[in-house]
PDB file of N, CA and C in Angstrom:
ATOM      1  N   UNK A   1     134.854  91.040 126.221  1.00  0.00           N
ATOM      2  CA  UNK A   1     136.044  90.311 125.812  1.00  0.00           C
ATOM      3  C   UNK A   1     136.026  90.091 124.307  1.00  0.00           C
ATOM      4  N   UNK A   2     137.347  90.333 123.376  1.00  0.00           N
ATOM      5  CA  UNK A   2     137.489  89.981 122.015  1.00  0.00           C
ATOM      6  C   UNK A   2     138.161  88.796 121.897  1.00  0.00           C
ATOM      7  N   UNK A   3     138.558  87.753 121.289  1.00  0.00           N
ATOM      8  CA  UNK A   3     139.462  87.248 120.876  1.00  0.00           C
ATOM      9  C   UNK A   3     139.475  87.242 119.104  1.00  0.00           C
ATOM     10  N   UNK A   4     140.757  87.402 119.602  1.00  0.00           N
ATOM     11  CA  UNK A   4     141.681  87.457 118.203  1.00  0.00           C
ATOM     12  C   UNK A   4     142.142  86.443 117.514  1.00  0.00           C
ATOM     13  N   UNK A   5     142.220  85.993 116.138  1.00  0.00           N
ATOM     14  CA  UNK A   5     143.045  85.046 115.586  1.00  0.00           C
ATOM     15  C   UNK A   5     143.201  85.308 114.264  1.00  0.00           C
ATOM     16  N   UNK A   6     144.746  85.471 114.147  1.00  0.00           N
ATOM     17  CA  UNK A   6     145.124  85.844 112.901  1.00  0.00           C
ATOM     18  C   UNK A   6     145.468  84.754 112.285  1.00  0.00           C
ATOM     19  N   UNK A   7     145.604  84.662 110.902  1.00  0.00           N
ATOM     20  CA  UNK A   7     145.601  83.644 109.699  1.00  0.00           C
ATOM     21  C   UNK A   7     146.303  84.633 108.400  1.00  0.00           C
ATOM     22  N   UNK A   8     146.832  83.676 107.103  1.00  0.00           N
ATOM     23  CA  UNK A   8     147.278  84.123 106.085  1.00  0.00           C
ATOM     24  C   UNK A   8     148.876  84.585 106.017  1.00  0.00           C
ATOM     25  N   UNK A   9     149.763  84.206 107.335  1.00  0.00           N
ATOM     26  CA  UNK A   9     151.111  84.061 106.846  1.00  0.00           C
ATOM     27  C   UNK A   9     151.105  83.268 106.047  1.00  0.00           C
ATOM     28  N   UNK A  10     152.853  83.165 105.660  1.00  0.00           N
ATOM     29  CA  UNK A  10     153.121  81.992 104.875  1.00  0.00           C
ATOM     30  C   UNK A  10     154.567  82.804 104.539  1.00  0.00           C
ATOM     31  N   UNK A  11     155.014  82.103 103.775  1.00  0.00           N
ATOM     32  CA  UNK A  11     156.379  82.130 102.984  1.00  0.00           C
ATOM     33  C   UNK A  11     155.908  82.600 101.583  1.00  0.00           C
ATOM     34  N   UNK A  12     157.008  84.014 100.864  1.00  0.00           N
ATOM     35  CA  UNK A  12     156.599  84.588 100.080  1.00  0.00           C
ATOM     36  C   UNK A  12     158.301  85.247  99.093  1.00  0.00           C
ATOM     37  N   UNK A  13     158.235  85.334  98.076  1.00  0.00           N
ATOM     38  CA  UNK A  13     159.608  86.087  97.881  1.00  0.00           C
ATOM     39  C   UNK A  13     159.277  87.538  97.797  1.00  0.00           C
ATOM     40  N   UNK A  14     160.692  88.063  98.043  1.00  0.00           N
ATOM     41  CA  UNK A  14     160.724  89.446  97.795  1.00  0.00           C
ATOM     42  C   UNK A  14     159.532  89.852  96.428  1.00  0.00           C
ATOM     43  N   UNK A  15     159.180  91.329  96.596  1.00  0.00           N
ATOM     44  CA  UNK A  15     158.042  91.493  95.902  1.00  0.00           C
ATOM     45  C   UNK A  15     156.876  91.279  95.832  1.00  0.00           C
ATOM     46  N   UNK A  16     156.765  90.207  96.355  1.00  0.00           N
ATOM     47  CA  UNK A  16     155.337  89.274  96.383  1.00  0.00           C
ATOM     48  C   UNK A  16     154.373  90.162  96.973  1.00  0.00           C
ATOM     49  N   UNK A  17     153.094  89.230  97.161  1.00  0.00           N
ATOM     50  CA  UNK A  17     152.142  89.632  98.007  1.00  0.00           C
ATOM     51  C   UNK A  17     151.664  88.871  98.962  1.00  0.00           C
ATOM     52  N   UNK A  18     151.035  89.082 100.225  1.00  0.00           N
ATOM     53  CA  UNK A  18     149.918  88.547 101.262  1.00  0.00           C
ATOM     54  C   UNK A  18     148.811  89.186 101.696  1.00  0.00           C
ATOM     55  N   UNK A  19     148.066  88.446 101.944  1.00  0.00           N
ATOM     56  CA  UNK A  19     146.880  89.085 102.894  1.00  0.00           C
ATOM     57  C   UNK A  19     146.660  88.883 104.223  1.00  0.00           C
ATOM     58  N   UNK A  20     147.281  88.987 105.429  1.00  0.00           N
ATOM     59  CA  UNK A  20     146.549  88.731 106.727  1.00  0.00           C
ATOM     60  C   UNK A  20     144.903  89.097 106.412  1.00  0.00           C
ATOM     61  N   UNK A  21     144.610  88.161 107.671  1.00  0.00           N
ATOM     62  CA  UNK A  21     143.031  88.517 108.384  1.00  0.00           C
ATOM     63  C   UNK A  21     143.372  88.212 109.508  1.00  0.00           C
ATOM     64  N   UNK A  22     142.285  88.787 110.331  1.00  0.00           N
ATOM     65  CA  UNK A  22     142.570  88.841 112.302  1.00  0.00           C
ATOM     66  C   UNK A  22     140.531  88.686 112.184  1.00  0.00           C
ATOM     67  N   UNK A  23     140.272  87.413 112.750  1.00  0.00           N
ATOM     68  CA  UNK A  23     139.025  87.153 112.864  1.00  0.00           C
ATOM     69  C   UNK A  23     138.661  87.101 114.315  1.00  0.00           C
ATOM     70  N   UNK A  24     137.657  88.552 114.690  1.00  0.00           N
ATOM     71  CA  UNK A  24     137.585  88.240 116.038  1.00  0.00           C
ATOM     72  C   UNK A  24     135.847  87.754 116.782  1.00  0.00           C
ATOM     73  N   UNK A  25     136.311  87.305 117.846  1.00  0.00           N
ATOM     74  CA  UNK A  25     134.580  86.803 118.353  1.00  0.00           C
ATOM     75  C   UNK A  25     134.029  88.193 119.242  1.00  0.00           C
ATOM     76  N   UNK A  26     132.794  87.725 119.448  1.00  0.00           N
ATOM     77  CA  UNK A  26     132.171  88.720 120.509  1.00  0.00           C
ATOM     78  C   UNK A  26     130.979  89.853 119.543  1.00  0.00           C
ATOM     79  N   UNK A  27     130.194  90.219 119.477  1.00  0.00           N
ATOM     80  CA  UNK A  27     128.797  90.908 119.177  1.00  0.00           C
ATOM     81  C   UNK A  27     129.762  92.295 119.335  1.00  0.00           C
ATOM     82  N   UNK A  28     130.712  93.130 119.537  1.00  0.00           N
ATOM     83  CA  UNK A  28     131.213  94.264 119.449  1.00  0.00           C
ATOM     84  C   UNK A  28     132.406  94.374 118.568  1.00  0.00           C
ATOM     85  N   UNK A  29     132.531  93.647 117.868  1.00  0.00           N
ATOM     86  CA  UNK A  29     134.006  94.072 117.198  1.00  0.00           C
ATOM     87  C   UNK A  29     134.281  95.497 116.351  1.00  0.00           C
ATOM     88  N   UNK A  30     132.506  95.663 116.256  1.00  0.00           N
ATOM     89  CA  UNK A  30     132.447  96.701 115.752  1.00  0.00           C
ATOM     90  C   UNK A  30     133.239  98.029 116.013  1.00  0.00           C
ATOM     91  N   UNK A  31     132.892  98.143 117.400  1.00  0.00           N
ATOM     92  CA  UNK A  31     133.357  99.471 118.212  1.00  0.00           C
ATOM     93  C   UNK A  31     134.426  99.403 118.438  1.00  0.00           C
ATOM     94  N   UNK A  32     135.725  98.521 118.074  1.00  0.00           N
ATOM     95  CA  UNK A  32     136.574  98.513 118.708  1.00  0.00           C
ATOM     96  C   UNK A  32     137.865  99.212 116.980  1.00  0.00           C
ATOM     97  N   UNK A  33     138.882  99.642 118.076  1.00  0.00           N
ATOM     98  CA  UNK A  33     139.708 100.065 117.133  1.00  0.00           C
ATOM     99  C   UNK A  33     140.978  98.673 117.026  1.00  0.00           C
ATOM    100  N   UNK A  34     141.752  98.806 115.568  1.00  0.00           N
ATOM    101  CA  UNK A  34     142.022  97.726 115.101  1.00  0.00           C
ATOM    102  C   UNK A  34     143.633  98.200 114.962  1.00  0.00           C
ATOM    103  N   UNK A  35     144.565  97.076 115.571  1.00  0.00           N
ATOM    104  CA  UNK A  35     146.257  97.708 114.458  1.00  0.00           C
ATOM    105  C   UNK A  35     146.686  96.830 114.403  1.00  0.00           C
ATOM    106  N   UNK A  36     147.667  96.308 113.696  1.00  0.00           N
ATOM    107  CA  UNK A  36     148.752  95.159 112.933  1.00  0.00           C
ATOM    108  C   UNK A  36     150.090  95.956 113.506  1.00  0.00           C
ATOM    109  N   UNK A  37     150.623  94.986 114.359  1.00  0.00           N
ATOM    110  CA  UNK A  37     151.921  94.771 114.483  1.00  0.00           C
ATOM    111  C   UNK A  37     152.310  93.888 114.390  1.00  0.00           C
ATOM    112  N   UNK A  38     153.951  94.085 114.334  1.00  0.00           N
ATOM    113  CA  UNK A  38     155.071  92.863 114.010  1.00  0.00           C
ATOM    114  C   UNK A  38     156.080  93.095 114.824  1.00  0.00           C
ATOM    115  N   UNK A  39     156.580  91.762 114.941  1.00  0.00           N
ATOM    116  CA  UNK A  39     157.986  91.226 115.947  1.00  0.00           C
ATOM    117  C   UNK A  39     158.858  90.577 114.915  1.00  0.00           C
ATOM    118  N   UNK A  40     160.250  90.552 114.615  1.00  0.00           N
ATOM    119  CA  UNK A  40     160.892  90.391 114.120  1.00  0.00           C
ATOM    120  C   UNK A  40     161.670  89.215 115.227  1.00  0.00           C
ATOM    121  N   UNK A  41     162.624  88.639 114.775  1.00  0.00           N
ATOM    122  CA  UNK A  41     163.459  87.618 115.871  1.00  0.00           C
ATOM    123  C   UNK A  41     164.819  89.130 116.602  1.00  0.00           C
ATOM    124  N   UNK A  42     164.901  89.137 117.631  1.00  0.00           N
ATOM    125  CA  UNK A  42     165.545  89.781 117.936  1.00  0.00           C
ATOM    126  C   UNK A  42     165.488  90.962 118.607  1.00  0.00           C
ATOM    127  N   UNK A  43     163.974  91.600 117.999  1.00  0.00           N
ATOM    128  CA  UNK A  43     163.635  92.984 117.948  1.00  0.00           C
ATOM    129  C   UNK A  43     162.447  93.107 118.752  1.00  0.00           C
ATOM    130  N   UNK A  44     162.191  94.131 119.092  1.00  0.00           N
ATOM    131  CA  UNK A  44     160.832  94.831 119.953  1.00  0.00           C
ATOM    132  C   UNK A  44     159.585  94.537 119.023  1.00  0.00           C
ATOM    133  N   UNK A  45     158.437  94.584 119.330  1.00  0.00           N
ATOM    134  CA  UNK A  45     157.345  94.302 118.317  1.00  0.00           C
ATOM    135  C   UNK A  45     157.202  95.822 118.036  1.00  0.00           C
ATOM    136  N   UNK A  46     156.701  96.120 116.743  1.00  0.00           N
ATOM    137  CA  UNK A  46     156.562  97.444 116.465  1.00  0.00           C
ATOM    138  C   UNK A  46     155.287  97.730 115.178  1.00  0.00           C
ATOM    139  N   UNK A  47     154.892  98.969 116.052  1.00  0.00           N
ATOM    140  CA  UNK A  47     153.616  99.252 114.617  1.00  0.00           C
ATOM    141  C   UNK A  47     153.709  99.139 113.207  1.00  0.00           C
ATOM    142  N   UNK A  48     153.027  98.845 112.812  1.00  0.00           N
ATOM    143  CA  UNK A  48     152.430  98.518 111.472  1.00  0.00           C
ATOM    144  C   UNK A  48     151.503  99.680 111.088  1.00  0.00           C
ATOM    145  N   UNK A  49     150.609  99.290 111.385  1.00  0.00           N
ATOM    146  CA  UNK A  49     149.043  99.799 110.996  1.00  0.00           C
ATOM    147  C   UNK A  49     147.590  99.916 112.023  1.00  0.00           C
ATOM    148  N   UNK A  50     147.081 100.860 111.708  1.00  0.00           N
ATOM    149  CA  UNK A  50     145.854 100.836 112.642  1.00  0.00           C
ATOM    150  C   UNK A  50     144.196 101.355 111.748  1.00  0.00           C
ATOM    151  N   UNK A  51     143.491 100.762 112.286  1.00  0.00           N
ATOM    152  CA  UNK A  51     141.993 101.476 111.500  1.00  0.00           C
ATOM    153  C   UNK A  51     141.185 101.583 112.905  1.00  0.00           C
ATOM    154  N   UNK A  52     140.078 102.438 112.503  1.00  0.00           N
ATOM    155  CA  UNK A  52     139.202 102.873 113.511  1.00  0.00           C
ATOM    156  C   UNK A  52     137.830 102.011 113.657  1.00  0.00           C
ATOM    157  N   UNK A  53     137.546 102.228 114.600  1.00  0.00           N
ATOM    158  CA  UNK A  53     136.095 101.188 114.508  1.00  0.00           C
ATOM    159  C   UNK A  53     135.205 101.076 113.321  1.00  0.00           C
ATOM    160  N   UNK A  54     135.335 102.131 112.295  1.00  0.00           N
ATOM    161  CA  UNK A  54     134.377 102.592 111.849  1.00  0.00           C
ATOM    162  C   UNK A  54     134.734 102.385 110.410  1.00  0.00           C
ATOM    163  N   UNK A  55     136.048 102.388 110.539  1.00  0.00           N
ATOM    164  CA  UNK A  55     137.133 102.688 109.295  1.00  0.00           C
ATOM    165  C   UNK A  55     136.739 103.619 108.585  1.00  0.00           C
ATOM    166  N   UNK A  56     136.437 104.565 109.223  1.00  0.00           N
ATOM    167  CA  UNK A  56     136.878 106.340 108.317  1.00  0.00           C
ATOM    168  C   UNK A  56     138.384 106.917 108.911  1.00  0.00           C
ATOM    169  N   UNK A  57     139.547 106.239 109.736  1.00  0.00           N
ATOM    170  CA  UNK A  57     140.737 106.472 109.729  1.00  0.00           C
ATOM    171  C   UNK A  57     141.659 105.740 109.839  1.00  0.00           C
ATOM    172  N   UNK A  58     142.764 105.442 109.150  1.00  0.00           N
ATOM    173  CA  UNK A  58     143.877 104.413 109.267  1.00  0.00           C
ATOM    174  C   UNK A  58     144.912 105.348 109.698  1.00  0.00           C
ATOM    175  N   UNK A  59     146.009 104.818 109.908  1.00  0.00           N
ATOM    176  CA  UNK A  59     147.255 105.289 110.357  1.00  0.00           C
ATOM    177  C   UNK A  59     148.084 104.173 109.859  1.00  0.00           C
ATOM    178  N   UNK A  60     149.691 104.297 109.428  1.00  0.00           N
ATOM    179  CA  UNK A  60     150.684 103.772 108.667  1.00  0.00           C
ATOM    180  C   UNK A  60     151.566 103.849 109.081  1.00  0.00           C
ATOM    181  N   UNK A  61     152.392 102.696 109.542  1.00  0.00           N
ATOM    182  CA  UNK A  61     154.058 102.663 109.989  1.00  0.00           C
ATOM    183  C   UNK A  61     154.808 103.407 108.233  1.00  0.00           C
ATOM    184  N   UNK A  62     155.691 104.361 108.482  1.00  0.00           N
ATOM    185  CA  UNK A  62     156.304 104.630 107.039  1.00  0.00           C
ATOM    186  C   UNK A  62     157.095 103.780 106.356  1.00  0.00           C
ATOM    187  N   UNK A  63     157.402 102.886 107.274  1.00  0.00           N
ATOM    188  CA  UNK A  63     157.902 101.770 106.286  1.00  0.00           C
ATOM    189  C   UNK A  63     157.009 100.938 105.640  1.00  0.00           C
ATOM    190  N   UNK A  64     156.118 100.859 105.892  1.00  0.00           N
ATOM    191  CA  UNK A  64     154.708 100.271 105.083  1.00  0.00           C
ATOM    192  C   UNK A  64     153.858 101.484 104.564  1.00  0.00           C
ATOM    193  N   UNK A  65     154.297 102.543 104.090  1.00  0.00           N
ATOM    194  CA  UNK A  65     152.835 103.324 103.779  1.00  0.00           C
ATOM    195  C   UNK A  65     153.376 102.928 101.639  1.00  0.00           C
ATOM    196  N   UNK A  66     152.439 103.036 101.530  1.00  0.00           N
ATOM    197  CA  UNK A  66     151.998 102.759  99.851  1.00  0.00           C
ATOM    198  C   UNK A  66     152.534 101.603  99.402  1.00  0.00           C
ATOM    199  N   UNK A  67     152.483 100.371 100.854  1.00  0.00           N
ATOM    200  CA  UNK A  67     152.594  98.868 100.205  1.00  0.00           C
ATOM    201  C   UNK A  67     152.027  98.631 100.940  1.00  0.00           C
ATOM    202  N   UNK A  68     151.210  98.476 101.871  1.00  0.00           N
ATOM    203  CA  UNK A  68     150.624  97.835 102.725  1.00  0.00           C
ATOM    204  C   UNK A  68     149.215  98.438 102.942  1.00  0.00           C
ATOM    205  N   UNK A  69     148.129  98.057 103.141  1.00  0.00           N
ATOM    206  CA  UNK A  69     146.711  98.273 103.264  1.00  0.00           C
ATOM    207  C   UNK A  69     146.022  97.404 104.646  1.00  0.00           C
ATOM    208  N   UNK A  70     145.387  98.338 105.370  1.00  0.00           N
ATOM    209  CA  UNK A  70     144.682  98.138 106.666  1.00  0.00           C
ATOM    210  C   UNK A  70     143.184  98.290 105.902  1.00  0.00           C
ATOM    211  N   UNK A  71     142.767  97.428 106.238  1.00  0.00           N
ATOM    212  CA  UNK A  71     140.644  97.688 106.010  1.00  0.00           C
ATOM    213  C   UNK A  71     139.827  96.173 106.799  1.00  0.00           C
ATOM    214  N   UNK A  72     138.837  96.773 106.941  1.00  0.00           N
ATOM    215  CA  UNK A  72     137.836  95.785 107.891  1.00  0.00           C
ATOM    216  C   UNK A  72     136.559  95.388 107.713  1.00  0.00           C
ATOM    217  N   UNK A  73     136.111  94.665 107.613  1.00  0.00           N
ATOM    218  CA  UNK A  73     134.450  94.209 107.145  1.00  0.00           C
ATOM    219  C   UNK A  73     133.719  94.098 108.844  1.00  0.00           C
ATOM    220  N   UNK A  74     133.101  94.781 109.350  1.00  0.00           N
ATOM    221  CA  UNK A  74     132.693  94.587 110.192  1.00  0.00           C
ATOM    222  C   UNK A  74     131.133  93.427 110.459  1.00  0.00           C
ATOM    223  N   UNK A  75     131.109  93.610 109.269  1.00  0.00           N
ATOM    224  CA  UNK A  75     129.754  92.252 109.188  1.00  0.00           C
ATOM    225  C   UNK A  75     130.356  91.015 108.946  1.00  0.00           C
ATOM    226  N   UNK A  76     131.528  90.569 108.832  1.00  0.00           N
ATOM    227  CA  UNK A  76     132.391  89.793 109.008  1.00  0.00           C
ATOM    228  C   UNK A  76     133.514  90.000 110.355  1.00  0.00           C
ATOM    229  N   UNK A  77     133.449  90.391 111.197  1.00  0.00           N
ATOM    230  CA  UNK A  77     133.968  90.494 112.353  1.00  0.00           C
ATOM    231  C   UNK A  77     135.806  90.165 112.195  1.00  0.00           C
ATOM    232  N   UNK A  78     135.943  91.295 110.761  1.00  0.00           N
ATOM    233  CA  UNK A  78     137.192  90.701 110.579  1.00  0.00           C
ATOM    234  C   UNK A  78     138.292  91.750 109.987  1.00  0.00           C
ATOM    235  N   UNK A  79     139.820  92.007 110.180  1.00  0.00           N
ATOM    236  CA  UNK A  79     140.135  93.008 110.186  1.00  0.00           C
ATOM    237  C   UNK A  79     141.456  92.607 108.993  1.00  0.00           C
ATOM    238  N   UNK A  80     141.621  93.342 108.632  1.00  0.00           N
ATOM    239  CA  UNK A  80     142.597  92.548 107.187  1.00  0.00           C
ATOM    240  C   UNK A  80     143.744  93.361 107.032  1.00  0.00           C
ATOM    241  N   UNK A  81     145.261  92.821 106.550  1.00  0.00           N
ATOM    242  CA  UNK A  81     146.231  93.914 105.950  1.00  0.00           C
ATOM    243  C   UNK A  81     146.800  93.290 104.471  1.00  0.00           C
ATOM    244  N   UNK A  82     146.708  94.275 103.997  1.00  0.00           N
ATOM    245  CA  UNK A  82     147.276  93.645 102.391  1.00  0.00           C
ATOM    246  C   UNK A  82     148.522  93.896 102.088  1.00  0.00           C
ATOM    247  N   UNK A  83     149.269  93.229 101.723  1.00  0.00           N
ATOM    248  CA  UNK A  83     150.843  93.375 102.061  1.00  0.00           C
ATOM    249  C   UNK A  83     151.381  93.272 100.830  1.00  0.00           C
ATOM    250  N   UNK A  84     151.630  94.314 100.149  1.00  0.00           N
ATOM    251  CA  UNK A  84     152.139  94.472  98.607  1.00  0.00           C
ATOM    252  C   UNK A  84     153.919  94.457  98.683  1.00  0.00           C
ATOM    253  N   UNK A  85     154.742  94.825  97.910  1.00  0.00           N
ATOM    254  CA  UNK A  85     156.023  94.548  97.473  1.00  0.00           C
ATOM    255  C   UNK A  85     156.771  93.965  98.642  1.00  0.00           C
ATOM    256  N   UNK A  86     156.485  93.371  99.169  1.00  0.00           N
ATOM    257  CA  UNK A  86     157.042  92.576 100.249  1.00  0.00           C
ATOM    258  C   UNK A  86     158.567  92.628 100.197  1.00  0.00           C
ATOM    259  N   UNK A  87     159.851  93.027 101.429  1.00  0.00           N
ATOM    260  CA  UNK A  87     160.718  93.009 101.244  1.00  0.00           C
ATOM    261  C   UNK A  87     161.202  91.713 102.479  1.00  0.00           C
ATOM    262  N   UNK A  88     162.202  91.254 102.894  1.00  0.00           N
ATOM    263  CA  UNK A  88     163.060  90.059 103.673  1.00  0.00           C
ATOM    264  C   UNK A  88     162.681  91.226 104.878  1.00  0.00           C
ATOM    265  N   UNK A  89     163.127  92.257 104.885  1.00  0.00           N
ATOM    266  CA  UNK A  89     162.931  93.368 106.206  1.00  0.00           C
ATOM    267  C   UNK A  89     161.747  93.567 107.002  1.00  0.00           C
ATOM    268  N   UNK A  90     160.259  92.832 106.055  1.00  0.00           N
ATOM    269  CA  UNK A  90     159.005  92.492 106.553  1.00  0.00           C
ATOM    270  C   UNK A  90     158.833  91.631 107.420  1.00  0.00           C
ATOM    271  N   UNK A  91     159.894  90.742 107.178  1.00  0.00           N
ATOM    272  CA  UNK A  91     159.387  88.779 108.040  1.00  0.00           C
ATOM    273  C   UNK A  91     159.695  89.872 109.256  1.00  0.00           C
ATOM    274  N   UNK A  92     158.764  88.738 110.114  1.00  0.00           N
ATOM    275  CA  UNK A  92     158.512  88.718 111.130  1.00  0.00           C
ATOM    276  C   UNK A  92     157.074  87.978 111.486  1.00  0.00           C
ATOM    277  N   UNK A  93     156.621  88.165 113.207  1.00  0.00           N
ATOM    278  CA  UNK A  93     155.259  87.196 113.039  1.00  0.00           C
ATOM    279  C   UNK A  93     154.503  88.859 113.325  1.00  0.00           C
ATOM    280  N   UNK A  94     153.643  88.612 113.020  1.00  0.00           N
ATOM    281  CA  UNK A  94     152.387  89.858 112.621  1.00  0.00           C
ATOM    282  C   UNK A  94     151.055  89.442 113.704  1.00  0.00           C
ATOM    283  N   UNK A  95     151.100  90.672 114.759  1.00  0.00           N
ATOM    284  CA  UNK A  95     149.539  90.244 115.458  1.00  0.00           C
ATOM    285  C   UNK A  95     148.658  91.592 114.906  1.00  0.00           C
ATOM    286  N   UNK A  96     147.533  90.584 115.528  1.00  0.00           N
ATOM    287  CA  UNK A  96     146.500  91.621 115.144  1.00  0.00           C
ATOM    288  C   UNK A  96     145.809  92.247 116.843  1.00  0.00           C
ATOM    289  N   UNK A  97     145.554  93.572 117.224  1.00  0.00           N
ATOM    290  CA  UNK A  97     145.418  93.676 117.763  1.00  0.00           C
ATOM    291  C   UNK A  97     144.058  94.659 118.573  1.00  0.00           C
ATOM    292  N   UNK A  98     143.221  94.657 119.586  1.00  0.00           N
ATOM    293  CA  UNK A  98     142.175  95.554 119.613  1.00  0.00           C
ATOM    294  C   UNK A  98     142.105  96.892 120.618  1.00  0.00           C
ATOM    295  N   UNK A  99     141.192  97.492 120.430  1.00  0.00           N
ATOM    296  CA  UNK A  99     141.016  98.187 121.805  1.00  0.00           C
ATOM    297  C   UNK A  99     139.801  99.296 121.398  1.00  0.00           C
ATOM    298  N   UNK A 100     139.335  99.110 122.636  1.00  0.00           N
ATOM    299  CA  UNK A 100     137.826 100.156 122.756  1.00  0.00           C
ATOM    300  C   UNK A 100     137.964 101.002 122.754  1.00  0.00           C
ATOM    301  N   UNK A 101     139.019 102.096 123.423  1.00  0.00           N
ATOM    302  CA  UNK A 101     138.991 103.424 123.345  1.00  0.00           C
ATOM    303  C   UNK A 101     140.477 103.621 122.279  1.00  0.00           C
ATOM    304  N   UNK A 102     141.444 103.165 122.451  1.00  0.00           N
ATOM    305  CA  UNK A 102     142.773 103.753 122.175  1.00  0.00           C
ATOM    306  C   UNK A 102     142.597 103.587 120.275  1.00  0.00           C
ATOM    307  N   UNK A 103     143.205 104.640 119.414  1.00  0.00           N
ATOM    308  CA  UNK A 103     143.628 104.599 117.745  1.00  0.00           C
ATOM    309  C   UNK A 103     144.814 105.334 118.095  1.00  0.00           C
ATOM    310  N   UNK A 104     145.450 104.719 117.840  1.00  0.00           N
ATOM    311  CA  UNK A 104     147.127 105.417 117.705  1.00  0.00           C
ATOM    312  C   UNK A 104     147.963 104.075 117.514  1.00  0.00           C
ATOM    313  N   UNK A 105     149.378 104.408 116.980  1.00  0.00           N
ATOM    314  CA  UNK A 105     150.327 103.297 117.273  1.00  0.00           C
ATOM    315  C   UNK A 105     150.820 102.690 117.931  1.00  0.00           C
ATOM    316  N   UNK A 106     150.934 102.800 119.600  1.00  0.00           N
ATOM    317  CA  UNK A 106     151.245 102.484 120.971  1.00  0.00           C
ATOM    318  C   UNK A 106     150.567 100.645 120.973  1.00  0.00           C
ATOM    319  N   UNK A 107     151.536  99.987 121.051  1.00  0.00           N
ATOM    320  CA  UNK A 107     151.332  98.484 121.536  1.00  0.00           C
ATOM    321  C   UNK A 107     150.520  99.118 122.998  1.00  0.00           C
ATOM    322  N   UNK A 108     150.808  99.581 123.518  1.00  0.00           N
ATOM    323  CA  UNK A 108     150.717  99.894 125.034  1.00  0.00           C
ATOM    324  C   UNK A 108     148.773 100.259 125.389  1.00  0.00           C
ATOM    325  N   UNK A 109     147.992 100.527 124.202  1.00  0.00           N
ATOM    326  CA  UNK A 109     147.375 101.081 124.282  1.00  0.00           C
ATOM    327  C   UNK A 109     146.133 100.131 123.765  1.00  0.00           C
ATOM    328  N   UNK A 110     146.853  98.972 123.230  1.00  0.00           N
ATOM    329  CA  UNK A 110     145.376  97.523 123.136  1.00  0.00           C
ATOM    330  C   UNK A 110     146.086  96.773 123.924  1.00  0.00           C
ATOM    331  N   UNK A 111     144.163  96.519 124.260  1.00  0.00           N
ATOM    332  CA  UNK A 111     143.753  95.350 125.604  1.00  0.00           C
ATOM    333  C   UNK A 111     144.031  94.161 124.745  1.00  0.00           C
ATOM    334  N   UNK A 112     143.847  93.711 123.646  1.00  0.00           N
ATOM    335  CA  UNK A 112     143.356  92.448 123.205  1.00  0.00           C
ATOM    336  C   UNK A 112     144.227  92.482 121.954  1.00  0.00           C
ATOM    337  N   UNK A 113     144.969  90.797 122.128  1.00  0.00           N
ATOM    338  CA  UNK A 113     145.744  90.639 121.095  1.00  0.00           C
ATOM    339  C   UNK A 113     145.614  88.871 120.619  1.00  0.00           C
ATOM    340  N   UNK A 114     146.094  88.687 119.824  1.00  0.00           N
ATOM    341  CA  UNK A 114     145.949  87.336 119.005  1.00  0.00           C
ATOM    342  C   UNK A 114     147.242  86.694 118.942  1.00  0.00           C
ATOM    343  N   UNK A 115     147.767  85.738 118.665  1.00  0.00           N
ATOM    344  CA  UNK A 115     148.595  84.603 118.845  1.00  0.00           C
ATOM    345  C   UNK A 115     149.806  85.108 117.889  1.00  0.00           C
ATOM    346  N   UNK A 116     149.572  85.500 116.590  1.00  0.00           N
ATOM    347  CA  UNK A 116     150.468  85.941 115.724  1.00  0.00           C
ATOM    348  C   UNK A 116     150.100  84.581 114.531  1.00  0.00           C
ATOM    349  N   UNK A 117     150.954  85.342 113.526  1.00  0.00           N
ATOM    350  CA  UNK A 117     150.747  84.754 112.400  1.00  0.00           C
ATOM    351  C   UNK A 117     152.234  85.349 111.572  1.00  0.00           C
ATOM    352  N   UNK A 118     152.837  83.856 111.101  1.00  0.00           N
ATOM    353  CA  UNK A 118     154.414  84.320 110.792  1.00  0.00           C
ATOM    354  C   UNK A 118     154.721  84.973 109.271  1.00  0.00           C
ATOM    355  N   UNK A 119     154.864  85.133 108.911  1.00  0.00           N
ATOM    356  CA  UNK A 119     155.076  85.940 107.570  1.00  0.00           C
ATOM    357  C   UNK A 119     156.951  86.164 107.242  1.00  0.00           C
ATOM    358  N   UNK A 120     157.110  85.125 106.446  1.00  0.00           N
ATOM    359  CA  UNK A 120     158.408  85.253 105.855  1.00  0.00           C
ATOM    360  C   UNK A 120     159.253  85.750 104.493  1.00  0.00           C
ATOM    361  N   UNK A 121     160.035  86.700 104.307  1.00  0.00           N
ATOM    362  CA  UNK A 121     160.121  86.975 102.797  1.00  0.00           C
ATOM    363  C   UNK A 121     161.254  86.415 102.898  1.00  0.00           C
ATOM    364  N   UNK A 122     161.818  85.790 101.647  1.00  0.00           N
ATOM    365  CA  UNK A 122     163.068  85.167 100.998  1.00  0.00           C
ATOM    366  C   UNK A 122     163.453  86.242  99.921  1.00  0.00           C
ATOM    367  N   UNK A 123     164.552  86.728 100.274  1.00  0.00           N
ATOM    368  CA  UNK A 123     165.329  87.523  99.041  1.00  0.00           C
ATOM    369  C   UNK A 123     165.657  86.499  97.801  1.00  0.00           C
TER     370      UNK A 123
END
């Protein structure tokens, strides 16, 4: 079993920056593969980002590729996204999410997810 808990929303203006972290428990976080999604009010939750247990591979929603950064400290049991030019089209709440075998973008495909963490941009 993992649990998840993400931290580091907040309220931000257009442009800005954030950092999520997704801090998880359990002696394996290692092995497990990692992705950031988001839910918007209204909308389906949808990929973000993913890294591999190992982090020798990420994967990128294209609406986040060359503003947004996936990386993980595994001696810190902790999985991070760095959220550069931030647009109003970002808000939403952001989970962090796991899984032992599955790396791909598929919600469908992690066991283990975290509470969310809200992240708002103001134009």
């Amino acid at each position: 079993q993992v649990q998840l808990v993400e931290s580091g929303g907040g309220l931000v203006q257009a442009g800005g920056s954030l950092r999520l972290s997704c801090a998880a428990s359990g002696r394996t976080f290692s092995m497990y593969n990692m992705g950031w999604f988001r839910q918007a009010p209204g909308k389906e939750r949808e990929f973000v980002a993913a890294i591999s247990w190992g982090g020798g591979a990420t994967t990128y929603a294209d609406s986040v590729k060359r503003r947004f950064t996936i990386s993980r400290d595994n001696a810190k049991n902790t999985v991070y996204l760095q959220m550069n030019s931030l647009q109003p089209e970002d808000t939403a709440v952001y989970y962090c999410a796991g899984s032992g075998r599955y790396f791909g973008t598929s919600s469908m495909g992690y066991n283990y997810w975290g509470q969310g963490t809200q992240v708002t941009v103001s134009s």
